[in-house]
N, C-alpha and C. Protein backbone atom coordinates (compact mmCIF):
# COMPACT_ATOMS: atom_id res chain seq x y z
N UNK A 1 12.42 -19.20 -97.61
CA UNK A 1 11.60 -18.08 -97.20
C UNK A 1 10.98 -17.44 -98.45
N UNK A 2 9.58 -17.18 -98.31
CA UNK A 2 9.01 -16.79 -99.73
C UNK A 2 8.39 -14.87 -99.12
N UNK A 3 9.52 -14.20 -100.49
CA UNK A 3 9.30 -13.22 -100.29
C UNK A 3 8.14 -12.62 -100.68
N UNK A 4 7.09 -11.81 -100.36
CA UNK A 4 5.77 -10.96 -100.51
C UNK A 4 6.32 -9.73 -101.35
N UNK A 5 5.52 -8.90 -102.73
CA UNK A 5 6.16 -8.06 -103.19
C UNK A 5 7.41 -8.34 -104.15
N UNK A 6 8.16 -6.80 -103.98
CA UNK A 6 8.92 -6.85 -105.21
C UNK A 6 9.93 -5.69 -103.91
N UNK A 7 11.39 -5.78 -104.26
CA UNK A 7 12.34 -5.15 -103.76
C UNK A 7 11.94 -3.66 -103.21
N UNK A 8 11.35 -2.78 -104.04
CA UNK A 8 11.31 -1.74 -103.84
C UNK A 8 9.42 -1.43 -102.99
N UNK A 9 9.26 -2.61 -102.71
CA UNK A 9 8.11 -2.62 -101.80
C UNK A 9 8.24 -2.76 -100.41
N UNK A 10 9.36 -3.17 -100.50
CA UNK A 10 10.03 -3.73 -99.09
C UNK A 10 10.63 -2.38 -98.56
N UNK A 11 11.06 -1.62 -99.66
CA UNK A 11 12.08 -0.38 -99.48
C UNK A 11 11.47 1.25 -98.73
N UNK A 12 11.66 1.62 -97.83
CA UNK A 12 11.13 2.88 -96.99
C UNK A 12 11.02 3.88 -98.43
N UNK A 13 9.94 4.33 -98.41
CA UNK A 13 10.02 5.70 -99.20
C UNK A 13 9.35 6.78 -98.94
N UNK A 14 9.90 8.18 -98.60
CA UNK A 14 9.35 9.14 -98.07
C UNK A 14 8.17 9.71 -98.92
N UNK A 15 8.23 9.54 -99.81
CA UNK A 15 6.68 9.96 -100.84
C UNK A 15 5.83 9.15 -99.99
N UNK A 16 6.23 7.81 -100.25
CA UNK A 16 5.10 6.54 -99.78
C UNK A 16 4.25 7.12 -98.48
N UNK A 17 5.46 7.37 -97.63
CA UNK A 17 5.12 7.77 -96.18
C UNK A 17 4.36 9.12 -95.99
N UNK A 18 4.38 10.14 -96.98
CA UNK A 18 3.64 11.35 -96.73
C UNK A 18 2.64 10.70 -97.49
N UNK A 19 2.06 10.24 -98.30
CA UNK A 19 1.06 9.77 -99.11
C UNK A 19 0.39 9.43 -98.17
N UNK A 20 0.49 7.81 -97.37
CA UNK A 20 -0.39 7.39 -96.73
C UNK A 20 -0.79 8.38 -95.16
N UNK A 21 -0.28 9.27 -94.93
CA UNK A 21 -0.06 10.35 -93.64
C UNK A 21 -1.51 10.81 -94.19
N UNK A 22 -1.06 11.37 -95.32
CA UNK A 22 -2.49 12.10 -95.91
C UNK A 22 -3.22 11.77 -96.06
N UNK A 23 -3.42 10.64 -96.53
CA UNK A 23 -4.81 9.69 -96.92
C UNK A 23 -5.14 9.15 -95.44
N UNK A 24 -4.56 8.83 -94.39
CA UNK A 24 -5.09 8.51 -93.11
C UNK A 24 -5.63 9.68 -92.79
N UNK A 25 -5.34 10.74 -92.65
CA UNK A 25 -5.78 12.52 -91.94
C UNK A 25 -7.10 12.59 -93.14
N UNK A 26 -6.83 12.67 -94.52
CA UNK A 26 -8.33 12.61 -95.17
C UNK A 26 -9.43 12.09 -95.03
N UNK A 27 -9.16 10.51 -94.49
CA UNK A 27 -10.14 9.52 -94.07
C UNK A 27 -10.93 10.07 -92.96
N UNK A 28 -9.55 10.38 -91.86
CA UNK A 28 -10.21 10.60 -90.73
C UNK A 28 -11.47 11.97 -90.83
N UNK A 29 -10.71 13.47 -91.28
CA UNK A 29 -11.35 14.54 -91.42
C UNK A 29 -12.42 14.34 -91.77
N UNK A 30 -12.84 13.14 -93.45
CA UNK A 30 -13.76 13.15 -94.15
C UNK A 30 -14.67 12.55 -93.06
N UNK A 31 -13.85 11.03 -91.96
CA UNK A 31 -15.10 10.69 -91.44
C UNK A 31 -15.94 11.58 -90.48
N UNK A 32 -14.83 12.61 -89.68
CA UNK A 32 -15.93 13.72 -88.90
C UNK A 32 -16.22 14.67 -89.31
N UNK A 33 -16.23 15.09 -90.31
CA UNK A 33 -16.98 16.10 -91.23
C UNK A 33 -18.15 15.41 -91.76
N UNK A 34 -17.93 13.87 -92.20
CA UNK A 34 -19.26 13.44 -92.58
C UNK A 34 -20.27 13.11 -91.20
N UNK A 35 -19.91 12.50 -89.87
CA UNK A 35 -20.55 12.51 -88.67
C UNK A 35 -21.01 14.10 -88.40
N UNK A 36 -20.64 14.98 -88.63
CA UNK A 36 -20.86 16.03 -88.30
C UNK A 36 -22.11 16.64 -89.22
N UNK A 37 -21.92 16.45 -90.54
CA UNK A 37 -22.71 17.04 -91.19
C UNK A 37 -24.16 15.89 -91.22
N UNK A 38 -24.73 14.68 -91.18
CA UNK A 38 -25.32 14.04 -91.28
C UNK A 38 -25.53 14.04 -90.09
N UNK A 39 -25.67 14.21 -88.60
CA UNK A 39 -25.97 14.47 -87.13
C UNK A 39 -26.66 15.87 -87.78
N UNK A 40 -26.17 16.98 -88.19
CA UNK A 40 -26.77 18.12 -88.30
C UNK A 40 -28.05 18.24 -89.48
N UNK A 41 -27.50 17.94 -90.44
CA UNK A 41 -28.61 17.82 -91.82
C UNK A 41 -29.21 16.81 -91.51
N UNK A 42 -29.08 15.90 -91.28
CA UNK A 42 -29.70 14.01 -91.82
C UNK A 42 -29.03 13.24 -92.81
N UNK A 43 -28.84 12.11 -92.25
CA UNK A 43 -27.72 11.11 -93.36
C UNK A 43 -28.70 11.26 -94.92
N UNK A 44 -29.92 11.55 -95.71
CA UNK A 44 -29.84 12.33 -96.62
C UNK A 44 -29.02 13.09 -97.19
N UNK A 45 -28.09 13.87 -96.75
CA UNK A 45 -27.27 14.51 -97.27
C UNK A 45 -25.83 14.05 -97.70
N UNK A 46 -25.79 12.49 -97.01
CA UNK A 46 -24.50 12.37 -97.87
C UNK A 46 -24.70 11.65 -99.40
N UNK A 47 -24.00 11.98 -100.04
CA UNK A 47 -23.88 12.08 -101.62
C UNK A 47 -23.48 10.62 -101.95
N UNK A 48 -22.81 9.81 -101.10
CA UNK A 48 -22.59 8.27 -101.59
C UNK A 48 -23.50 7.69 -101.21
N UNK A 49 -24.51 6.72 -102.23
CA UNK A 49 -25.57 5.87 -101.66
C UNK A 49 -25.19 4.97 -101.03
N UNK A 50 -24.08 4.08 -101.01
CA UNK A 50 -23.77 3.04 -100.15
C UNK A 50 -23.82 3.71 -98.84
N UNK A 51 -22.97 4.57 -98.61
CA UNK A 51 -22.78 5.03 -97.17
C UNK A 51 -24.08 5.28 -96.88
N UNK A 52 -24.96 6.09 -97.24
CA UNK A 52 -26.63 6.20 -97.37
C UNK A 52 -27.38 4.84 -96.85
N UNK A 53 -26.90 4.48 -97.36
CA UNK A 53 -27.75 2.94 -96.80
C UNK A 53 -27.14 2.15 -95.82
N UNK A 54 -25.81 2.16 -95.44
CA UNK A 54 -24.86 1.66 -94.34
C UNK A 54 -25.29 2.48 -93.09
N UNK A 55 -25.46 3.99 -93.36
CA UNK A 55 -26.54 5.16 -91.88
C UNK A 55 -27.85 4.46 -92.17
N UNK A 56 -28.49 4.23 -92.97
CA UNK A 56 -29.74 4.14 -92.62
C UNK A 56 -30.25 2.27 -91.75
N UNK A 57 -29.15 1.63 -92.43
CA UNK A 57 -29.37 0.17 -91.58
C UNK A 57 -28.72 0.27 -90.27
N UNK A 58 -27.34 0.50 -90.27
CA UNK A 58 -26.49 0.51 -88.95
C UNK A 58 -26.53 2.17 -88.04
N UNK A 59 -26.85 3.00 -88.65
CA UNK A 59 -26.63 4.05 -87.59
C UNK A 59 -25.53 5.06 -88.26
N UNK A 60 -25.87 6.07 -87.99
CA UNK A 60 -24.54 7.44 -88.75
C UNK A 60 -23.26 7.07 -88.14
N UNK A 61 -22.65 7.26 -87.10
CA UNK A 61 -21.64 6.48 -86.22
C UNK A 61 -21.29 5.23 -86.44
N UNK A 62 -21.80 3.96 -86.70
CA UNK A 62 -21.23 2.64 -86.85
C UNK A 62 -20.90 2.75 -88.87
N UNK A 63 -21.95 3.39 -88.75
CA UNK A 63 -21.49 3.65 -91.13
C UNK A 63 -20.74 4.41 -91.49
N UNK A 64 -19.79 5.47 -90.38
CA UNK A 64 -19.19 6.24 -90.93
C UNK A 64 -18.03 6.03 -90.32
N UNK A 65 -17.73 5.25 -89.62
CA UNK A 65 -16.52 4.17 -88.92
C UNK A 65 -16.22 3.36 -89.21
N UNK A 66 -17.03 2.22 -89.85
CA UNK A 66 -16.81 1.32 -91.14
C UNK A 66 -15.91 1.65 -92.05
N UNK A 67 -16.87 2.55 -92.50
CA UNK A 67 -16.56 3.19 -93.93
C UNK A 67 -15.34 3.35 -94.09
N UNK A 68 -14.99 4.39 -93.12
CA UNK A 68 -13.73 5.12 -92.87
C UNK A 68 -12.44 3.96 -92.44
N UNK A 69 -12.71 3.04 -91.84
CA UNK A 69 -11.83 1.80 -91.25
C UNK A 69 -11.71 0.96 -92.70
N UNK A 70 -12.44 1.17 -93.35
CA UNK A 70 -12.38 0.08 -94.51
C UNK A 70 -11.28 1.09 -95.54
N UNK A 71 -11.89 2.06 -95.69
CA UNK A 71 -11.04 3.02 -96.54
C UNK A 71 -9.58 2.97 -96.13
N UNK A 72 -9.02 3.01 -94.63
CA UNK A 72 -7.83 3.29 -94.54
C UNK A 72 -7.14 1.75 -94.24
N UNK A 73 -8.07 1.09 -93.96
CA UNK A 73 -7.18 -0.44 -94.21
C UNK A 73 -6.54 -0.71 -95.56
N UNK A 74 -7.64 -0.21 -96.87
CA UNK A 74 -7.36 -0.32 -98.49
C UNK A 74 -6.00 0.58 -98.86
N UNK A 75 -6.21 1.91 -98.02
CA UNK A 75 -5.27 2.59 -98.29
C UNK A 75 -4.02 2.00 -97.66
N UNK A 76 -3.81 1.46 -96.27
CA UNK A 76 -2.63 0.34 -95.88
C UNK A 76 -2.01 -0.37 -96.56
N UNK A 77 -2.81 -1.29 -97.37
CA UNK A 77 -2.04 -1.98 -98.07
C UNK A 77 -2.01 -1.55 -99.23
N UNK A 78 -2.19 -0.91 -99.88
CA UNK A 78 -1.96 -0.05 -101.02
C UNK A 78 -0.08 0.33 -100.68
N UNK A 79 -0.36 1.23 -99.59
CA UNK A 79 0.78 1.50 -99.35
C UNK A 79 1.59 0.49 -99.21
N UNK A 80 1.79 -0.96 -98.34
CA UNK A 80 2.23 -1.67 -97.83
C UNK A 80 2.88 -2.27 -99.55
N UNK A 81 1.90 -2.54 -100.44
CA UNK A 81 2.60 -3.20 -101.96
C UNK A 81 2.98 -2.19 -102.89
N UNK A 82 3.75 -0.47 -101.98
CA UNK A 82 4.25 0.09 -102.57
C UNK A 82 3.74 0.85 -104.33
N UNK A 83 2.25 0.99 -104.01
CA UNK A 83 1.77 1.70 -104.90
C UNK A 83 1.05 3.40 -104.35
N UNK A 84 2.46 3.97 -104.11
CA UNK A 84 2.26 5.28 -103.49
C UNK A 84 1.58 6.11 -104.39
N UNK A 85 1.86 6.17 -105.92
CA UNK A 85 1.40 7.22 -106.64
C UNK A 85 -0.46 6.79 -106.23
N UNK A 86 -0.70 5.66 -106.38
CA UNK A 86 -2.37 5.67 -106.53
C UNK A 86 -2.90 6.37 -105.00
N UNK A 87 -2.14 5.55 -103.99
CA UNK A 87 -2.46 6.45 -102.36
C UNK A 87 -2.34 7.96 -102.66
N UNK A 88 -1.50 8.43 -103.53
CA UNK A 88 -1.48 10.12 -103.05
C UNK A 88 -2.87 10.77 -104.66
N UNK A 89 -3.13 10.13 -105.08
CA UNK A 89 -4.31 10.23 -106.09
C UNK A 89 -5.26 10.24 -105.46
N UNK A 90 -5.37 8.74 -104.75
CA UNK A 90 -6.19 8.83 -103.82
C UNK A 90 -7.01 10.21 -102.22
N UNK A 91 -5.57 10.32 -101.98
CA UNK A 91 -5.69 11.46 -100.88
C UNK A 91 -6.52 13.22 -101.62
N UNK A 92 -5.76 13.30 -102.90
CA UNK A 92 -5.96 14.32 -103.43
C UNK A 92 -7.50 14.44 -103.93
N UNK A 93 -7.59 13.55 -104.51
CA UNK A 93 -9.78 12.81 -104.61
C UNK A 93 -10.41 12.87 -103.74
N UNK A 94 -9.68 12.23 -102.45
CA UNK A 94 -10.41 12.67 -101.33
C UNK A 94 -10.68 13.78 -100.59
N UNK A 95 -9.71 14.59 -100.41
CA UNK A 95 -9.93 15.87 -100.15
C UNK A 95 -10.32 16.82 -100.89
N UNK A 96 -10.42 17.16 -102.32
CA UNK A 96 -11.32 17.85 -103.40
C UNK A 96 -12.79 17.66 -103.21
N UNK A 97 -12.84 15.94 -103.12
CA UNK A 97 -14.69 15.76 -103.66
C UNK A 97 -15.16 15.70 -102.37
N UNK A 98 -14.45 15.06 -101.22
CA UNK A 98 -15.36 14.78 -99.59
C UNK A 98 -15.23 15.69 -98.54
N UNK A 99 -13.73 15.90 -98.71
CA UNK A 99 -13.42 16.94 -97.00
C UNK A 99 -14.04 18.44 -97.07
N UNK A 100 -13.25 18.91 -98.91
CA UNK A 100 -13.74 20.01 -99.27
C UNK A 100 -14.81 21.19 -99.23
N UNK A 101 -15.99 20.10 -100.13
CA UNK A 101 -17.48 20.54 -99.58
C UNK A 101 -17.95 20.46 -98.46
N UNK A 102 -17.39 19.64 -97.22
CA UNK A 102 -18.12 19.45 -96.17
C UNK A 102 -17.69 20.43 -95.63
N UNK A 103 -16.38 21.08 -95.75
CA UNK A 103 -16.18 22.34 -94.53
C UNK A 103 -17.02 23.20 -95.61
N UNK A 104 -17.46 23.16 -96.65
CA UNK A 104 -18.26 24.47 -97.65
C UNK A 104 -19.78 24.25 -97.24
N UNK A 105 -19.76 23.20 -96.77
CA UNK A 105 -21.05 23.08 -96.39
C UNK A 105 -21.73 23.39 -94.68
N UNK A 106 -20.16 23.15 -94.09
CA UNK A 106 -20.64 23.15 -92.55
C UNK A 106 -20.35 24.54 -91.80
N UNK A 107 -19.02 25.27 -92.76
CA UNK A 107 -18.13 26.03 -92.31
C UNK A 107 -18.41 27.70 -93.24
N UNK A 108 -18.86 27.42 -93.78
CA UNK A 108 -19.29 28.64 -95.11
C UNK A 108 -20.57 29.11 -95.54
């Protein structure tokens, strides 16, 4: 049997597990805060050009479901090969630079 990983990847860890909690709830927030704000302003307003060009070929809804599905699959296995510190780096980036401004922008 050929093991995947390293011992302590295999191993439950409650950091691990609030890490990826957060980074799934960031993904999600960021993706309807970004549907929300780009339905209201115009996908112009979001600040990542890829995503910019993923609304403008596929639609605000299919680019910001992608996006967001791709983000939290990366963040899965991130978690899954037990590299929690980068997932909760991750979460904390995400909610400063994406979730942040969008409620400052939608909500303020």
């Amino acid at each position: 049997m050929v093991k995947i990983g390293t011992q302590t990847a295999t191993d439950r860890s409650l950091f691990g597990d609030a890490a990826l909690l957060l980074f799934l709830i960031a993904q999600v927030g960021d993706g309807v805060l970004t549907y929300i704000g780009v339905t209201v302003y115009g996908y112009q307003i979001e600040g990542n050009p890829l995503i910019r060009w993923l609304m403008a070929a596929l639609g605000e809804g299919p680019a910001v479901t992608a996006a967001k599905l791709t983000a939290c699959a990366f963040g899965i296995a991130l978690h899954v090969f037990a590299v929690h510190k980068t997932v909760a780096l991750l979460t904390t980036f995400y909610f400063v630079v994406a979730v942040l401004p969008w409620v400052a922008i939608l909500f303020l």
